[in-house]
Protein backbone atom coordinates (compact mmCIF):
# COMPACT_ATOMS: atom_id res chain seq x y z
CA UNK A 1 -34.18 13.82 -15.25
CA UNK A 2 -34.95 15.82 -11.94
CA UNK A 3 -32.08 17.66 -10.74
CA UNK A 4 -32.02 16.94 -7.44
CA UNK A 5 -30.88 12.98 -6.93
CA UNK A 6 -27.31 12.10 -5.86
CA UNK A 7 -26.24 8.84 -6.96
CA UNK A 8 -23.22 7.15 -4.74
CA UNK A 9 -20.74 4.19 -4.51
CA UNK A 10 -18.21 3.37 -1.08
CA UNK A 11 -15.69 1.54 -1.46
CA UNK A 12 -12.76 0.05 0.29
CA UNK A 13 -9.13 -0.73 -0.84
CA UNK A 14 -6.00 -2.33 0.86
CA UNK A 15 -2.94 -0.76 0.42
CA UNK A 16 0.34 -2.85 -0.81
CA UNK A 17 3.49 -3.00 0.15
CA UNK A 18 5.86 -4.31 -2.75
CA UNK A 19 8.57 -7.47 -2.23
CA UNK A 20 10.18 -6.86 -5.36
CA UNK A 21 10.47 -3.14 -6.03
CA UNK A 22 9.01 -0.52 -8.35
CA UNK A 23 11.79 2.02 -8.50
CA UNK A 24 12.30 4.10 -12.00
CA UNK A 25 10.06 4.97 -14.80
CA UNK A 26 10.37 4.80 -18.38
CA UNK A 27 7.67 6.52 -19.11
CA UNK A 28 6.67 9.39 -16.63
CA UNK A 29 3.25 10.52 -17.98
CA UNK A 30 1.97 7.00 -18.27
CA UNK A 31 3.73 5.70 -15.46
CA UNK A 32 5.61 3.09 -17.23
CA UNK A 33 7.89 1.08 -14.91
CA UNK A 34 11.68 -0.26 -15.84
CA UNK A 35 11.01 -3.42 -14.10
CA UNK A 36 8.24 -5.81 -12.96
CA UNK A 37 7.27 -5.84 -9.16
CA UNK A 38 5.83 -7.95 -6.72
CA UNK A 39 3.63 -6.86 -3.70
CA UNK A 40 1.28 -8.40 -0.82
CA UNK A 41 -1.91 -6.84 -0.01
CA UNK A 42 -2.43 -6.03 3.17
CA UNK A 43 -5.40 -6.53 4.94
CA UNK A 44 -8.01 -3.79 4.72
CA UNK A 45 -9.34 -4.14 8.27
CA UNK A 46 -6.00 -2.75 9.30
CA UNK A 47 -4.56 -0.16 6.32
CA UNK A 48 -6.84 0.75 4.01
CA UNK A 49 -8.55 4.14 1.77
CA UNK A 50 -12.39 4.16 1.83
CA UNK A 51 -13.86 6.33 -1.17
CA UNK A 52 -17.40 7.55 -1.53
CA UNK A 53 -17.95 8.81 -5.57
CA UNK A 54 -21.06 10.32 -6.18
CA UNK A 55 -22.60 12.12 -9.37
CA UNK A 56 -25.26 14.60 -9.70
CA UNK A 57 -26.56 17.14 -12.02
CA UNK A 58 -26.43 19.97 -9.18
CA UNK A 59 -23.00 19.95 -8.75
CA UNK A 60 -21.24 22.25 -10.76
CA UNK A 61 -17.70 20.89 -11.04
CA UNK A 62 -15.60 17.80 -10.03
CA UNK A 63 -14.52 18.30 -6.20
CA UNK A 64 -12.39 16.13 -3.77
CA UNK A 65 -12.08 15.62 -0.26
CA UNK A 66 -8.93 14.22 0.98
CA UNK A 67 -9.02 12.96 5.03
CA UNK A 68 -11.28 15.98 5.77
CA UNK A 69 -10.03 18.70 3.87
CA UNK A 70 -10.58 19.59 -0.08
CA UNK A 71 -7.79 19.32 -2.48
CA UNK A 72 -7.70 20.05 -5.64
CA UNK A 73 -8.34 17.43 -9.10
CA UNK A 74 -6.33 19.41 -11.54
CA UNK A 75 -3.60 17.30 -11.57
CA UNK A 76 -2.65 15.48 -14.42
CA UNK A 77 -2.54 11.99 -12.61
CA UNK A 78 -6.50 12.45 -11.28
CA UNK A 79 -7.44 13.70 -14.31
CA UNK A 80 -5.87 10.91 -16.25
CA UNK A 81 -8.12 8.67 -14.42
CA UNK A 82 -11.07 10.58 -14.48
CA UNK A 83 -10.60 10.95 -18.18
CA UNK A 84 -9.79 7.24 -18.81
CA UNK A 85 -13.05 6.12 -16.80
CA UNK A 86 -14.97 8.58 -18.10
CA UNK A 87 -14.25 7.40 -21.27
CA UNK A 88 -15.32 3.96 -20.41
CA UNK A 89 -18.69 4.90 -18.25
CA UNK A 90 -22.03 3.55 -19.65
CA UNK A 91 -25.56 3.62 -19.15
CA UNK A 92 -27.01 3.75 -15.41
CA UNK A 93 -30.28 3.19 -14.09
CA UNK A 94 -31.80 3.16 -10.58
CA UNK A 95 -35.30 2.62 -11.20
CA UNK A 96 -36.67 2.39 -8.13
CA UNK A 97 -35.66 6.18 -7.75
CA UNK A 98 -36.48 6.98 -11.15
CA UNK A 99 -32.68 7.87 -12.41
CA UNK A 100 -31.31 7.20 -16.08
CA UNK A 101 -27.68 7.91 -16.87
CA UNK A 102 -27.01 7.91 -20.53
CA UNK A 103 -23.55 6.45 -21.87
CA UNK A 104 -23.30 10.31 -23.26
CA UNK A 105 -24.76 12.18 -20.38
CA UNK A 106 -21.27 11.35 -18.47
CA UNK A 107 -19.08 13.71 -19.80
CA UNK A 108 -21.05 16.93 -18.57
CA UNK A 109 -21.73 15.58 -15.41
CA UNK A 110 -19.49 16.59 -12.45
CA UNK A 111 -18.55 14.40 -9.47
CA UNK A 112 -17.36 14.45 -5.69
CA UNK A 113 -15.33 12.46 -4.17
CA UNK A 114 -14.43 11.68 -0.41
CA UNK A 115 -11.26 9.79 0.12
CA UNK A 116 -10.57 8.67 3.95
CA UNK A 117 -6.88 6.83 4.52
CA UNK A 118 -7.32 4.72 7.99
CA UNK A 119 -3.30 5.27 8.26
CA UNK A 120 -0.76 8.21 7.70
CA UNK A 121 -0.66 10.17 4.50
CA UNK A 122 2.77 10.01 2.37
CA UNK A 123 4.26 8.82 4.55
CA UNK A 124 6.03 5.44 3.36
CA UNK A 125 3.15 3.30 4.16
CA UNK A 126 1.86 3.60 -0.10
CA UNK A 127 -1.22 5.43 1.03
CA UNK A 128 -1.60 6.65 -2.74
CA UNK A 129 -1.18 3.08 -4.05
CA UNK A 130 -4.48 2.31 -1.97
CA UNK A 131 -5.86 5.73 -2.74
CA UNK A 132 -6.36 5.94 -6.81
CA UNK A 133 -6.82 1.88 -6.60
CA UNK A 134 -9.65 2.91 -4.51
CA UNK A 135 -10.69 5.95 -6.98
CA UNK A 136 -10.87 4.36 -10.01
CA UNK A 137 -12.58 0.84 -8.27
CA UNK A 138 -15.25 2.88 -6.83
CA UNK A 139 -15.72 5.53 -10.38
CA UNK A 140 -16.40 2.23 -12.01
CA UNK A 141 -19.23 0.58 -9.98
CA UNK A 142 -20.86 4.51 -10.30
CA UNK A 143 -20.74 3.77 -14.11
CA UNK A 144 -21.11 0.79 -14.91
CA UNK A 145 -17.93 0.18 -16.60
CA UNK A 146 -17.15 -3.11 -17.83
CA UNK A 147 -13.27 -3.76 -17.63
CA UNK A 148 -12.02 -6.49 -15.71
CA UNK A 149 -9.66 -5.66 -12.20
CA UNK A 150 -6.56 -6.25 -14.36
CA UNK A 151 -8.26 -3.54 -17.33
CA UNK A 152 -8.80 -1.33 -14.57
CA UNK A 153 -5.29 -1.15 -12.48
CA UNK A 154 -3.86 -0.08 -15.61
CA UNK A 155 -6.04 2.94 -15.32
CA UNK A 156 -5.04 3.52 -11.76
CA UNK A 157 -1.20 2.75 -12.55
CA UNK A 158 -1.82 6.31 -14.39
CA UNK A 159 -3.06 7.85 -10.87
CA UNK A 160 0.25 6.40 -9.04
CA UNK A 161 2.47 3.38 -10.07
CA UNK A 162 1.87 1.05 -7.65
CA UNK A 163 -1.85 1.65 -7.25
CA UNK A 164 -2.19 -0.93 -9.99
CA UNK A 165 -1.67 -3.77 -7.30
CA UNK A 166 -3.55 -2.89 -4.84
CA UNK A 167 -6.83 -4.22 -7.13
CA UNK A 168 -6.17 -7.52 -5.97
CA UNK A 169 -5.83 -9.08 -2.55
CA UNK A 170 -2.90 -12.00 -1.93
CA UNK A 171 0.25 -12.05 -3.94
CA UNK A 172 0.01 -9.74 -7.11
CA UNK A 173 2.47 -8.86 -10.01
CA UNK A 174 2.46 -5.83 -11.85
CA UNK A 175 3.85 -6.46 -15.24
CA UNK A 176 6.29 -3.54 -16.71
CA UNK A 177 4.76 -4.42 -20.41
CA UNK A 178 6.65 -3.73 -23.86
CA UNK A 179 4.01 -1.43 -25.82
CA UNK A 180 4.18 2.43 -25.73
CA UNK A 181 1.13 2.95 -25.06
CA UNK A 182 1.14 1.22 -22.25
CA UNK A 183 -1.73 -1.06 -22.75
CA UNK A 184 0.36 -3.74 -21.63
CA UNK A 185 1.27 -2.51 -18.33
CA UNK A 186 -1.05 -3.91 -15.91
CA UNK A 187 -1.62 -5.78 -12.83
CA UNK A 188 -2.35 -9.49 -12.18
CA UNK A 189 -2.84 -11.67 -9.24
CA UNK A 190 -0.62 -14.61 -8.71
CA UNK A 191 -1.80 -15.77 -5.51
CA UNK A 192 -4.80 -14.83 -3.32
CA UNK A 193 -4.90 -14.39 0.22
CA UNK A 194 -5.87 -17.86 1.48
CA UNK A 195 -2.75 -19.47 -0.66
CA UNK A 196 -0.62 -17.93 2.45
CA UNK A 197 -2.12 -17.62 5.43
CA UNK A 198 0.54 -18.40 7.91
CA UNK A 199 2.17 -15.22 7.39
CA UNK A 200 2.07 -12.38 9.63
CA UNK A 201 2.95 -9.05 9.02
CA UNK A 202 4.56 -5.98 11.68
CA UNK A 203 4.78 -2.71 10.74
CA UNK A 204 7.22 -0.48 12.67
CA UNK A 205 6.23 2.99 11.79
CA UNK A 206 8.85 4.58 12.54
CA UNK A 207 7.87 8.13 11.37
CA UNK A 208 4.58 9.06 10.34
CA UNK A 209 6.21 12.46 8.89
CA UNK A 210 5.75 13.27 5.10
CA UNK A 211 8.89 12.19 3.63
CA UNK A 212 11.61 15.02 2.63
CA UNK A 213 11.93 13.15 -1.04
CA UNK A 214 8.83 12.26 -2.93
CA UNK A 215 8.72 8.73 -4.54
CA UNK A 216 7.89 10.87 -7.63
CA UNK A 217 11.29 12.92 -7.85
CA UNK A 218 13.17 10.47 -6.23
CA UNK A 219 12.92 7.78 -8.86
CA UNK A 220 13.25 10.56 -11.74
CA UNK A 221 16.53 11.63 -10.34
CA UNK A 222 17.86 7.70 -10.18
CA UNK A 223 16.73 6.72 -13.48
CA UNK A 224 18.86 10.04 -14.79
CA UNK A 225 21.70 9.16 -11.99
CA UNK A 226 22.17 5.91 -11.02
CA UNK A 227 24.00 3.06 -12.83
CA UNK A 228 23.07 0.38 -10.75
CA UNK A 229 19.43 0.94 -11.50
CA UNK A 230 20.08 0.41 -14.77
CA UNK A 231 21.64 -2.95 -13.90
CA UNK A 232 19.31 -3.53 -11.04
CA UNK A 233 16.57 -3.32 -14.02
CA UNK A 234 18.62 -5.42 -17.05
CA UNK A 235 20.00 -8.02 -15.17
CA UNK A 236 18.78 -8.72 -11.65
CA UNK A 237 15.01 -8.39 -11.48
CA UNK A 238 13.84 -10.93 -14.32
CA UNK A 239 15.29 -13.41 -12.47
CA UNK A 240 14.75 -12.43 -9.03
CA UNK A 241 10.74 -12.05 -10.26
CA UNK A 242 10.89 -15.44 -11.18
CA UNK A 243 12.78 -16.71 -7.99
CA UNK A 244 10.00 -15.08 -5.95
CA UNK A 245 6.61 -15.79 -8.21
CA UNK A 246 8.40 -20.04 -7.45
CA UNK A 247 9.01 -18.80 -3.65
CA UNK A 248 5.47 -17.75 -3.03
CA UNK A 249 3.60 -20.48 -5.09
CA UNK A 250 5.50 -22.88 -3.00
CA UNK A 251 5.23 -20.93 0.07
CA UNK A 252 8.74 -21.62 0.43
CA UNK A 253 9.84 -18.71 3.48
CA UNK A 254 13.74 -19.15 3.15
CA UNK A 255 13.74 -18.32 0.13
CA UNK A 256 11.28 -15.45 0.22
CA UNK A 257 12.50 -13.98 3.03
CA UNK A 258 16.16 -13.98 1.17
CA UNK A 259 14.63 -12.50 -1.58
CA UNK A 260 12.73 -9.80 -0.07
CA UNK A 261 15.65 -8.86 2.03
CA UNK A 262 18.11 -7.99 -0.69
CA UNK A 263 15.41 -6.27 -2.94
CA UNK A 264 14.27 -4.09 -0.51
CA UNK A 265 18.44 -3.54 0.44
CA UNK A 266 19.42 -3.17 -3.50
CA UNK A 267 16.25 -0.65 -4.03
CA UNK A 268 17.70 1.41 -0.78
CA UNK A 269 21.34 1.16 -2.26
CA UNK A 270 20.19 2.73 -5.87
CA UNK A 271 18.92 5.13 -3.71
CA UNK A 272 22.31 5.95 -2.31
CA UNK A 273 24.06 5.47 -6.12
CA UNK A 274 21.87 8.52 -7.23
CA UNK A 275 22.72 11.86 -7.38
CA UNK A 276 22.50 13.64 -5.00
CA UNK A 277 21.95 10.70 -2.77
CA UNK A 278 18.55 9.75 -1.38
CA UNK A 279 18.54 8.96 2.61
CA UNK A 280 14.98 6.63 2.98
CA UNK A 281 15.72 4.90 6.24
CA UNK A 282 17.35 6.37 9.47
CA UNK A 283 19.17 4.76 12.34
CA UNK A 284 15.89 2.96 13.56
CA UNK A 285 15.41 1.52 10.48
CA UNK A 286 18.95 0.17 10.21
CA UNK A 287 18.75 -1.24 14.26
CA UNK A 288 15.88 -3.65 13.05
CA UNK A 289 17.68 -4.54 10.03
CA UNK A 290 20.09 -5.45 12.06
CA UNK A 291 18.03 -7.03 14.90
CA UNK A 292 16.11 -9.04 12.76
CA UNK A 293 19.06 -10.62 10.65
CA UNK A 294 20.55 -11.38 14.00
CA UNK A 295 17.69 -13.57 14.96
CA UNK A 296 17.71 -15.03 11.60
CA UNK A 297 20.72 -16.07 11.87
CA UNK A 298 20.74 -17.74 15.05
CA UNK A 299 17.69 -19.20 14.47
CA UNK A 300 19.80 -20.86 11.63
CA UNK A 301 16.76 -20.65 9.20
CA UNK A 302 14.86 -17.05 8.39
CA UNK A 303 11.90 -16.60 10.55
CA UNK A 304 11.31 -13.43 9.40
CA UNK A 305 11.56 -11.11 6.13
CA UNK A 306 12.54 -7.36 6.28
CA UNK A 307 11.50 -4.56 3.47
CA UNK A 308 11.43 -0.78 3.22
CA UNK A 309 9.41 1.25 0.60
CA UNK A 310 10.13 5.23 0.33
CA UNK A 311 10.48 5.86 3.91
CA UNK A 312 12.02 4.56 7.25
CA UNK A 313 9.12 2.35 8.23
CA UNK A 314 10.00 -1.40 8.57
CA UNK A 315 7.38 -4.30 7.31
CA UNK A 316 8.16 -7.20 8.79
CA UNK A 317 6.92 -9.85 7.48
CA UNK A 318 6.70 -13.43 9.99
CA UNK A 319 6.92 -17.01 8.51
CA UNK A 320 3.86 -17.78 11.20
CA UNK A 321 2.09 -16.54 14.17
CA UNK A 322 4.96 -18.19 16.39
CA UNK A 323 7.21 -16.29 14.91
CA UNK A 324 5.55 -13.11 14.69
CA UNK A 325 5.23 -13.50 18.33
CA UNK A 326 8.83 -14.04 19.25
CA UNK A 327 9.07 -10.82 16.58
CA UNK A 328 7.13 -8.40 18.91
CA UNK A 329 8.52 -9.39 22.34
CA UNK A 330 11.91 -8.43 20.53
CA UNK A 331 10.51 -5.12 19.31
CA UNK A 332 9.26 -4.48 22.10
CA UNK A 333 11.85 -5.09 24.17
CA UNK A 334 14.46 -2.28 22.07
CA UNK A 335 11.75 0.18 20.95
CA UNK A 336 9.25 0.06 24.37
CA UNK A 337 6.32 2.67 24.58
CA UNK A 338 7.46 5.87 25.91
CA UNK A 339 6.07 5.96 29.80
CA UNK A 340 3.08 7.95 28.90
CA UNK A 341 1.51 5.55 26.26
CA UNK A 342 -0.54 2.87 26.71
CA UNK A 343 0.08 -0.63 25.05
CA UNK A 344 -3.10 -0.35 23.67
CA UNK A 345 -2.37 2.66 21.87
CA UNK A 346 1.38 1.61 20.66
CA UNK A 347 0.11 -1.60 19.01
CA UNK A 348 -2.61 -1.23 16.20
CA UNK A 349 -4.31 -3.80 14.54
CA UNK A 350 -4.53 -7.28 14.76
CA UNK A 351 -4.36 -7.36 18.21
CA UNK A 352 -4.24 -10.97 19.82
CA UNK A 353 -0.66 -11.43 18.54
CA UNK A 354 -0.14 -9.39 22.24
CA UNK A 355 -1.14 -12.41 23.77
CA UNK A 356 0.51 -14.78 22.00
CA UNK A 357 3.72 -13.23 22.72
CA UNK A 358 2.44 -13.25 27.02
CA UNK A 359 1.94 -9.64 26.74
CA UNK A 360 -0.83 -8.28 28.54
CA UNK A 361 0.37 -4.66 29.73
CA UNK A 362 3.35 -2.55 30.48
CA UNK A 363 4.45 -4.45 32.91
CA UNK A 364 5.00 -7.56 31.48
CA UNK A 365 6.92 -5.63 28.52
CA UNK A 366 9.52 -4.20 31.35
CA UNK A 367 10.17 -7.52 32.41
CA UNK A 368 11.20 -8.67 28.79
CA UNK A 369 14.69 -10.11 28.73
CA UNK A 370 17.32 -9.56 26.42
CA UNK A 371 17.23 -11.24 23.48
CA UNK A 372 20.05 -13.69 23.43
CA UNK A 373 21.26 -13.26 20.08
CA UNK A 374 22.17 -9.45 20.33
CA UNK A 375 25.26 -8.37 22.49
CA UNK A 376 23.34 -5.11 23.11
CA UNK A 377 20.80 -4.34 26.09
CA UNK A 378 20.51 -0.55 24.94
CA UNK A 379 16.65 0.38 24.52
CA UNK A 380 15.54 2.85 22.47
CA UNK A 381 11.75 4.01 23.64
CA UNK A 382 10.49 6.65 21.98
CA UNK A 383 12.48 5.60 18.02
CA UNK A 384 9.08 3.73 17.20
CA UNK A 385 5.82 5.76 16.90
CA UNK A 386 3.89 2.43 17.13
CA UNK A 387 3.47 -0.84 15.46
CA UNK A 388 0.59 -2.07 12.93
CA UNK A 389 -0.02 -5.87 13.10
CA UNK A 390 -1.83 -7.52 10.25
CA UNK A 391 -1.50 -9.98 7.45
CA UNK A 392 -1.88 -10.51 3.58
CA UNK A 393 -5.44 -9.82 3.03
CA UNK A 394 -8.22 -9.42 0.21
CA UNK A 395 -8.82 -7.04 -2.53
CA UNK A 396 -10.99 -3.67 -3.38
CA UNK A 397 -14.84 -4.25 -1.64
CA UNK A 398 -17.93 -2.18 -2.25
CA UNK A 399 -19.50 -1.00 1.13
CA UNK A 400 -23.12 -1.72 0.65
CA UNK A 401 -23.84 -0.25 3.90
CA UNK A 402 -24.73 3.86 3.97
CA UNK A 403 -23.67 4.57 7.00
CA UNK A 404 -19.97 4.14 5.80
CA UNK A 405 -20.35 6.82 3.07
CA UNK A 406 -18.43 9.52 3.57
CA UNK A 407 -20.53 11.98 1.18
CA UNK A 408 -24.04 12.95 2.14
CA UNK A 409 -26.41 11.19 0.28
CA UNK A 410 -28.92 14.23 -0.10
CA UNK A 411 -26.13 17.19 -0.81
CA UNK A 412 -23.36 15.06 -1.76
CA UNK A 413 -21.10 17.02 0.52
CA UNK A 414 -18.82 15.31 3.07
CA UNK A 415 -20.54 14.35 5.85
């Protein structure tokens, strides 16, 4: 075995954003949840972590480069997953290059890894979900491992909670499971991306800021604090899990969207019952709460669905592109650009929903009229960092193509 080849994978995975929460562990070293969730993958054109693994016997210890800048692997929740793949890794061969991996030769060899999130860091917007989903999918196309997407998310449920969805694309459950070990705890899809393809999605980010409480210390301190998450767990999410696995197979919005809505409020109000209290969203997030139940309700049937992870930024989530449309001219109408950014630059994503809504530039946002369902005229440019437009979309890929590597292919150092 020559000691100079580097062997590499790329790969690319969505990030998720849950409709029926993950809040509270019961086991914190496995990352054992209190409650089944629900999430929709967004689509990875839009939000999503590319990862280039590579092996090779010249490097000298496992090393990882986060957005540009090394950080370090000795946490428990990376090595859990390198362990548990590891552990799983079999024979390799490229033999047009002349390489041979032995199932045994794994556990002395070292690996880097290059991690590159396409949207803000910790931040609310579950860049880790996408980030260890992305780890372990890529670790196992470098070797060769056999387990299934659902086998492998509960390895990356050990990395970060909800990373276990984001192996699937569409609609996807992550089931809380019953055995201590944990075996049971994994992720399954219940619908994939096509099944709903009306829906649109609008993210407000409203701060791109690392939040002041983690996800991590946050749901330790309400699973030791708060009563209603003990309730929340017992009594209100088996059935609500059931109401919304019937809600999306039927693609039945009403429903969804009143499902969605009250998760996403009861998840932010266990929040509050813990002690001391945890503040997610801010003013601007409670304005399009507001806003958007407004329109709702004078539209006499939902249009569109609200929900908030660990953080202030709103997904919005449209029952179709007509919808989404009337969505944006609202937003944009109480959180305009500030006067020195460009349209172009305050709306990310997919795009042509600007011209659906007879938006074309700056101007024609000025001339947006009140919405008629809200009293209030008062704009707030400036609350909204910008908006993300996309829609449910497909599962982990592996990037065939080179040139998206991140890692060198000769030195197998970022490139």
């Amino acid at each position: 075995m020559g000691e100079k080849w580097v062997l590499m994978k790329t790969a690319q995975t969505p990030t998720n954003i849950a409709v029926i929460k993950y809040w509270g562990k019961r086991d914190e070293t496995l990352i054992l949840p209190v409650n089944d969730s629900i999430s929709v993958t967004l689509d990875p054109a839009h939000l999503c972590t590319t990862t280039t693994v590579a092996v090779s016997p010249a490097f000298q210890q496992d090393r990882m480069w986060l957005n540009g800048k090394e950080i370090s692997l000795s946490g428990g929740r990376y090595q859990n997953c390198l362990r548990e793949i590891r552990k799983r890794a079999r024979e390799v061969e490229d033999k047009e290059r002349g390489i041979k991996i032995e199932k045994k030769d794994w556990a002395k060899l070292h690996l880097h890894i290059a991690s590159y999130n396409n949207f803000p860091t910790a931040a609310g917007l579950a860049s880790s979900a996408a980030g260890f989903a992305c780890l372990v999918f890529a670790l196992a196309k470098l070797m060769n491992v056999s387990e299934d997407e659902s086998q492998l998310s509960a390895i990356a449920r050990q990395g970060s909670g909800s990373a276990c969805r984001s192996l699937f694309g569409g609609f996807v459950k992550w089931i809380m499971g019953k055995e201590d070990d944990g075996s049971d705890s994994l992720a399954v899809q219940l619908v994939d991306e096509k099944h709903w393809e009306d829906l649109f999605i609008i993210i407000a980010v409203v701060s791109s800021r690392q939040k002041e409480t983690s996800s991590t210390s946050g749901m330790r301190e309400s699973v030791e604090t708060s009563s209603l998450l003990q309730h929340r767990a017992k009594e209100v999410v088996p059935k609500r899990t059931i109401q919304m696995e019937e809600a999306i197979q039927n693609r039945d919005f009403a429903s969804f969207a009143k499902l969605a809505c009250a998760d996403s409020n009861q998840f932010h109000a266990v929040c509050l019952d813990t002690l001391p209290p945890i503040f997610y969203m801010n003013d601007t997030s409670h304005r399009i709460i507001s806003y958007v139940e407004k329109c709702n309700r004078s539209e006499g049937t939902p249009q569109v669905a609200y929900t908030f992870d660990a953080g202030p930024n709103a997904v919005l989530i449209a029952r179709d592109r007509k919808a989404a449309a009337q969505l944006i001219q609202r937003l944009l109408f109480y959180f305009p650009p500030k006067s020195d950014t460009d349209l172009d630059s305050y709306l990310l994503g997919d795009k042509t929903i600007l011209k659906d809504a007879g938006l074309e530039g700056l101007k024609d946002v000025e001339a947006l009229s009140p919405p008629p369902e809200n009293g209030s005229a008062q704009k707030y440019p400036g609350d909204v960092s910008y908006f993300i437009c996309t829609r449910p979309g497909k599962g982990p890929i592996l990037l065939s193509n080179d040139k998206l590597a991140l890692l060198d292919p000769e030195t197998g150092l970022p490139k």
